[in-house]
Protein backbone atom coordinates (compact mmCIF):
# COMPACT_ATOMS: atom_id res chain seq x y z
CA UNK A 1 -84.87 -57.90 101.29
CA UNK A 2 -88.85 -58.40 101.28
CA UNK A 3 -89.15 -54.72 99.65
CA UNK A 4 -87.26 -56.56 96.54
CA UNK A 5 -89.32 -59.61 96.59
CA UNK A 6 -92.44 -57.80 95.12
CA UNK A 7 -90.74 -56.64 92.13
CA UNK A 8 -88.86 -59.46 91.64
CA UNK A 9 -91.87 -61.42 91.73
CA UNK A 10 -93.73 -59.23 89.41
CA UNK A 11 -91.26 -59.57 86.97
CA UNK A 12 -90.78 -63.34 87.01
CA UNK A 13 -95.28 -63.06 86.67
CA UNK A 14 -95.13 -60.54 83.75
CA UNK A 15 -92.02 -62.80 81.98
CA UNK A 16 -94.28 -65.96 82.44
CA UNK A 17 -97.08 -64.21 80.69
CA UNK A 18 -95.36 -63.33 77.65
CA UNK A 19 -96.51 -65.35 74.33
CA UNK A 20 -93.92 -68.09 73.54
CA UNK A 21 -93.08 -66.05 69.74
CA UNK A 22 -92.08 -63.24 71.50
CA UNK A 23 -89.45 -64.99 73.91
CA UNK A 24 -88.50 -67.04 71.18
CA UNK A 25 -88.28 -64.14 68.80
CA UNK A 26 -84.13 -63.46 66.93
CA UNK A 27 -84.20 -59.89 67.02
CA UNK A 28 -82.67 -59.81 63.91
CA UNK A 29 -85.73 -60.66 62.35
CA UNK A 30 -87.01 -57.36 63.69
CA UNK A 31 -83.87 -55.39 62.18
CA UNK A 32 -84.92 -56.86 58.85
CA UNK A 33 -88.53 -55.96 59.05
CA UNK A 34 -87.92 -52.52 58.87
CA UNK A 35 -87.33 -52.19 55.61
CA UNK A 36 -90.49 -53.48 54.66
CA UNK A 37 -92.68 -51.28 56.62
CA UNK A 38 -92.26 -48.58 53.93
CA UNK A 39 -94.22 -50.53 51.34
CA UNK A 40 -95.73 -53.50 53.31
CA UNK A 41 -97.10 -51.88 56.50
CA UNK A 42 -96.36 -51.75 59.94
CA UNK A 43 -95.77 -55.49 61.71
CA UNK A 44 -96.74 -56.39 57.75
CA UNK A 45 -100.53 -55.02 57.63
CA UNK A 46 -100.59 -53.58 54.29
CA UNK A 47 -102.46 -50.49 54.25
CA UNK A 48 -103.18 -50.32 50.82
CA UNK A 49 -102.79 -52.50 47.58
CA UNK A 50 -99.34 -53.81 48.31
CA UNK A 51 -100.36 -57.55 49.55
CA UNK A 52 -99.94 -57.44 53.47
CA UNK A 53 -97.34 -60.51 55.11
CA UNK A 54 -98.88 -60.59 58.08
CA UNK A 55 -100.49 -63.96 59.10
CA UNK A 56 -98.91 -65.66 55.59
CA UNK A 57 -97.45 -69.19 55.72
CA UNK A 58 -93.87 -68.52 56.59
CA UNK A 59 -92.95 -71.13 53.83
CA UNK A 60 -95.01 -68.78 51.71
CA UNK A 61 -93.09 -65.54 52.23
CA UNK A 62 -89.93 -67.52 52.37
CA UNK A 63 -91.01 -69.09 48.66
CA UNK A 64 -92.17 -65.67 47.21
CA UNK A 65 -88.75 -64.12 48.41
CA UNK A 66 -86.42 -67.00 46.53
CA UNK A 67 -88.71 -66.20 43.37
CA UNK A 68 -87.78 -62.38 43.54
CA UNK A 69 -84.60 -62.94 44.49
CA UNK A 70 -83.99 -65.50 41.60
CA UNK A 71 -85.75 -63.54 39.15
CA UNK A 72 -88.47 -66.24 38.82
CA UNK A 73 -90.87 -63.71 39.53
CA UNK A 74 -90.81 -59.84 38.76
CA UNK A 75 -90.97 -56.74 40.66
CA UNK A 76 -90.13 -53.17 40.67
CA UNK A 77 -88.39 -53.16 43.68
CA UNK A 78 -88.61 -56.75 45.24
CA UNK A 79 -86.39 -57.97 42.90
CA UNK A 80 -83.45 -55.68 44.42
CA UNK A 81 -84.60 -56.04 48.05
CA UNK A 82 -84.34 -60.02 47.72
CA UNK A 83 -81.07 -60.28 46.50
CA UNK A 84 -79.61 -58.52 49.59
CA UNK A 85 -81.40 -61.17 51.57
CA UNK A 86 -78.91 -63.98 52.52
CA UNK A 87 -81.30 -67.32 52.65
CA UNK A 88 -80.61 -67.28 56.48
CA UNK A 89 -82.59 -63.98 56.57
CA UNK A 90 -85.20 -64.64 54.04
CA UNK A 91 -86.34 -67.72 56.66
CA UNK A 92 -86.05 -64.95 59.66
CA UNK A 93 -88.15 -63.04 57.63
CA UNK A 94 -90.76 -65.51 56.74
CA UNK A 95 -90.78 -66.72 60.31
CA UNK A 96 -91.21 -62.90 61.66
CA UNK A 97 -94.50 -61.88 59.31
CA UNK A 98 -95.48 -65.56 59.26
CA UNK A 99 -96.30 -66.18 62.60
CA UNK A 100 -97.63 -62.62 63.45
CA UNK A 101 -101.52 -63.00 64.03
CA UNK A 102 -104.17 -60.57 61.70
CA UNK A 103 -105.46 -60.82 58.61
CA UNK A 104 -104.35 -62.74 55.06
């Protein structure tokens, strides 16, 4: 029993330590993310001219996605992402890159 009690113990330690946004985290949101690595970067830092999400007022990303998927606002290939998006996911989305720490 006391050979357990270490581990057990470093477990509970290392759970305790974890940020609140990653136990509170729907791993759907993850799932979703993944399609816009391809364009938008890895955990949403843009590499290059595409604007990162990352850091971005979830209420922003969740706005910007109802304008693409609305056609309020145009895109090449937004447009067609965002109408896949239920509005359940656009808001995991926004929450996911929103509250992500790095740059604007």
């Amino acid at each position: 029993m006391p050979a357990l009690l270490i581990p057990i113990l470093s477990l509970v330690v290392l759970w305790l330590c974890l940020p609140l946004e990653v136990l509170a985290a729907d791993p759907r949101a993850a799932l979703l993310a993944n399609s816009c690595a391809a364009c938008h970067g890895t955990d949403g830092q843009s590499p290059g001219a595409i604007p990162p999400l990352q850091g971005r007022a979830p209420d922003f990303i969740a706005q910007r996605l109802q304008e693409f998927k609305t056609d309020q606002r145009s895109s090449t290939v937004m447009n067609r992402l965002a109408k896949g998006y239920s509005d359940a996911e656009i808001a995991l989305l926004a929450t996911h890159f929103g509250t992500k720490r790095g740059r604007k």
